[in-house]
N, C-alpha and C. Protein backbone atom coordinates (compact mmCIF):
# COMPACT_ATOMS: atom_id res chain seq x y z
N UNK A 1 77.57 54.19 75.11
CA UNK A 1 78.16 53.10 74.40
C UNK A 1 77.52 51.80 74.89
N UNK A 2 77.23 51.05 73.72
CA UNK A 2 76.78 49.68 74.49
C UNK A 2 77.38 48.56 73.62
N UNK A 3 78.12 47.66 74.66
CA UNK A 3 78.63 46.35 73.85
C UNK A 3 77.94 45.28 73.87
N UNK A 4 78.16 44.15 73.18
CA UNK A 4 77.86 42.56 73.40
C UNK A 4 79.21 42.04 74.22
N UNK A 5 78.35 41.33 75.30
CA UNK A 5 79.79 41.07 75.68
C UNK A 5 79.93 39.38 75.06
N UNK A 6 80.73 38.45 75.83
CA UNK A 6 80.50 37.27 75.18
C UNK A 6 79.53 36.48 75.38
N UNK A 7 78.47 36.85 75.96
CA UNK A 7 76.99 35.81 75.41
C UNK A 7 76.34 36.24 74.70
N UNK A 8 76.63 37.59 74.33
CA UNK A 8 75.28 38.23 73.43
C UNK A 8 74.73 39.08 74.04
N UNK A 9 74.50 38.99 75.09
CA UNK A 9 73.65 39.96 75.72
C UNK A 9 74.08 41.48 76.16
N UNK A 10 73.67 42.69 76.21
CA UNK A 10 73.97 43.84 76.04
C UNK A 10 74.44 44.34 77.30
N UNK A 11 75.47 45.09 77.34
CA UNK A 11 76.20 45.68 78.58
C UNK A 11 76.04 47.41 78.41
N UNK A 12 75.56 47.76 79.27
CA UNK A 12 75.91 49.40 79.45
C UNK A 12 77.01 49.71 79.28
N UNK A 13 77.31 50.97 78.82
CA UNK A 13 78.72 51.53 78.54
C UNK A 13 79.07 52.38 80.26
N UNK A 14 79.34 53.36 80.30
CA UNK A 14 80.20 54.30 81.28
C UNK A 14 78.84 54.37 82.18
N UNK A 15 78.65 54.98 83.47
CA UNK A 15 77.53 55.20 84.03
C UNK A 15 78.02 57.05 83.61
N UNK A 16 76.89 57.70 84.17
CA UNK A 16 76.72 59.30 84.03
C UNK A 16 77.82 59.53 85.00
N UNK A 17 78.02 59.24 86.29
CA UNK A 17 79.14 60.00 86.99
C UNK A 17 80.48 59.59 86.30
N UNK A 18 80.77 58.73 85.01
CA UNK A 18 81.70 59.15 84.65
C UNK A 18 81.99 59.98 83.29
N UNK A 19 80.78 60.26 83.42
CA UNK A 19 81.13 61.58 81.96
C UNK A 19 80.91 63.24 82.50
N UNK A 20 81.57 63.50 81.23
CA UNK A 20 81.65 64.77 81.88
C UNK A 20 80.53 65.72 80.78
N UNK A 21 79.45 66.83 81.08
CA UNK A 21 78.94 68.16 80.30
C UNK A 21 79.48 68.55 79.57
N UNK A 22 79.26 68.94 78.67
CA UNK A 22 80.03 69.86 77.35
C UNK A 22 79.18 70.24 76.70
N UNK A 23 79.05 71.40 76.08
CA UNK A 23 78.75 72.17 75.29
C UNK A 23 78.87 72.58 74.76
N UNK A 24 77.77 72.14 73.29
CA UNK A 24 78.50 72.03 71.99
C UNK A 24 77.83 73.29 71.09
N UNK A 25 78.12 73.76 70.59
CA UNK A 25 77.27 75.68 69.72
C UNK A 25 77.49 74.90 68.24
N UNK A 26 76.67 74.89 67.64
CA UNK A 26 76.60 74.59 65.83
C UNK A 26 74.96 75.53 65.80
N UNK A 27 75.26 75.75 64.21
CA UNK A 27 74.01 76.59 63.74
C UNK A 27 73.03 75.77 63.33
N UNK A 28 71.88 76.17 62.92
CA UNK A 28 70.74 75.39 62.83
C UNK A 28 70.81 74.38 61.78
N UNK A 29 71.69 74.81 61.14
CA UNK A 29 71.47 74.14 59.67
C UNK A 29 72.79 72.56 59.67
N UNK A 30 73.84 72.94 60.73
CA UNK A 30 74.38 71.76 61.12
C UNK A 30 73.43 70.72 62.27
N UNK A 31 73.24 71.55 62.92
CA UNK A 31 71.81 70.48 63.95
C UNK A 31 71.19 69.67 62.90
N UNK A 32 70.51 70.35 62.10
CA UNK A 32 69.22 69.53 61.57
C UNK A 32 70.44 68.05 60.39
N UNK A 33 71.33 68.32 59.89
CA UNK A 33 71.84 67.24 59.02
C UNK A 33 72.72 66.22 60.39
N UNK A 34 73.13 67.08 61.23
CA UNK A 34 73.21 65.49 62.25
C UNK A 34 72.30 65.07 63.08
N UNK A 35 71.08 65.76 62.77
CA UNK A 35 70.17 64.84 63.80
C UNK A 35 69.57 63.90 63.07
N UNK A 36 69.91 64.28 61.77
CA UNK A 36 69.48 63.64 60.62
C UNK A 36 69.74 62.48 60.20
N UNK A 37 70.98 62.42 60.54
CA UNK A 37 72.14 61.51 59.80
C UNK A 37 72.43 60.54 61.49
N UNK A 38 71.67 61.09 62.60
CA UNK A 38 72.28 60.01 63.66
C UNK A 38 70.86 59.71 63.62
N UNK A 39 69.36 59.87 63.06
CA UNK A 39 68.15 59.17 63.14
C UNK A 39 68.11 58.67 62.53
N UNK A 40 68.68 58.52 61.05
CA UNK A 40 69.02 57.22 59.65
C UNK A 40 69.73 55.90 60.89
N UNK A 41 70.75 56.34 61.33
CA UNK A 41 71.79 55.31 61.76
C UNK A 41 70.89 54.65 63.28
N UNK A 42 69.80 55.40 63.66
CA UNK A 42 69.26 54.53 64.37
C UNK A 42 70.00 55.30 66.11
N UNK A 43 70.01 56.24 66.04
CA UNK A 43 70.88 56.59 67.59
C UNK A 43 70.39 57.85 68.26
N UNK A 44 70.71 57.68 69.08
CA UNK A 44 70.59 58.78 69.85
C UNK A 44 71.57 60.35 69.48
N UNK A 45 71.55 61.66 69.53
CA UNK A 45 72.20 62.48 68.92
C UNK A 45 73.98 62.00 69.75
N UNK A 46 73.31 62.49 71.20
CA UNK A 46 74.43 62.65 72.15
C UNK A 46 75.68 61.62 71.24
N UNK A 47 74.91 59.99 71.15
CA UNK A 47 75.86 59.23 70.99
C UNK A 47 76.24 59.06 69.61
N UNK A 48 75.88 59.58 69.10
CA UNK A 48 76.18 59.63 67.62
C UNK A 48 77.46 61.22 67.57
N UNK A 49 77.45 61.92 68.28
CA UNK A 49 78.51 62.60 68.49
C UNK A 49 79.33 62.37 69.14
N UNK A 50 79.08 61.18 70.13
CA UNK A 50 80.54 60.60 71.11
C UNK A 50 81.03 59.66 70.17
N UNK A 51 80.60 58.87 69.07
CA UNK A 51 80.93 57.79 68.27
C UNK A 51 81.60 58.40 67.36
N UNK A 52 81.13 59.96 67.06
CA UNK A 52 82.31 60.59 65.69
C UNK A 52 84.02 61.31 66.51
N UNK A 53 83.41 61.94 67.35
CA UNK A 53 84.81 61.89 68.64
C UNK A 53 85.55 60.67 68.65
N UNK A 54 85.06 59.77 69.44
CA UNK A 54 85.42 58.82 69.66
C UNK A 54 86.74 57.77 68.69
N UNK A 55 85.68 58.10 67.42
CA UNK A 55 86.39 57.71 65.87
C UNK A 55 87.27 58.77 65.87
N UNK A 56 87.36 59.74 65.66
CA UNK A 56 88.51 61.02 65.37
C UNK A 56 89.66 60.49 66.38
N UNK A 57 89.13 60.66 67.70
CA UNK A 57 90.60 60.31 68.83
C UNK A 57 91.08 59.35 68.38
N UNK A 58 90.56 58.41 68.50
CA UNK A 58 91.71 56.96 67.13
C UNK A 58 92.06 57.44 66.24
N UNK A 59 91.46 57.94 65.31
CA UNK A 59 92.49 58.09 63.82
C UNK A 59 93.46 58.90 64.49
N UNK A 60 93.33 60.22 65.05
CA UNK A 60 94.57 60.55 65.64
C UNK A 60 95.81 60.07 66.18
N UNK A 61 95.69 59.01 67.27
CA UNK A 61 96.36 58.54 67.86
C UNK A 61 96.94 57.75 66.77
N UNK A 62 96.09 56.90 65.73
CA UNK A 62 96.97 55.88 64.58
C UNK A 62 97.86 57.02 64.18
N UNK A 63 97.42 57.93 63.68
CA UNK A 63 98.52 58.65 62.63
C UNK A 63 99.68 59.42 63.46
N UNK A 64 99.81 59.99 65.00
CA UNK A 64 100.35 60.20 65.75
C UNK A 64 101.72 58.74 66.02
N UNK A 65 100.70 57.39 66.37
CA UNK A 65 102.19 56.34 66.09
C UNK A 65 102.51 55.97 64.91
N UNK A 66 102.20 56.58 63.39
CA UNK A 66 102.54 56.40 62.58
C UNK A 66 103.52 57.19 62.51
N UNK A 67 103.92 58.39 62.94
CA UNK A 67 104.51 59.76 62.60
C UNK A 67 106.34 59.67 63.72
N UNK A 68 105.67 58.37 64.73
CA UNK A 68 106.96 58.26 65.39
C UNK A 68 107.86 56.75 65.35
């Protein structure tokens, strides 16, 4: 993840000791349309799959305090 903070200038997101490995199994034919679809958008794969996570855990959580 990388932000602007307030001058503009670019900040690193998490360092590596705070993420954790995972391993992810999709077939060839899902690989090739998201490597696809995160090289249109300009990204790296990894982070183009922490950015669709990332997005999912929010909508969750909205519709989770919507539900209470």
């Amino acid at each position: 993840m990388v932000d602007n903070n307030a001058s503009g200038t670019r900040k690193r997101g998490p360092t590596y000791e705070d993420r954790v490995p995972v391993t992810l199994r999709v077939d060839r034919d899902q690989h090739a349309a998201i490597a696809q679809v995160a090289k249109q958008a300009r990204k790296p794969l990894n982070t183009y799959i922490c950015d669709l996570i990332e997005a999912d855990l929010k909508r969750a959580a909205s519709q989770t305090q919507e539900n209470t």
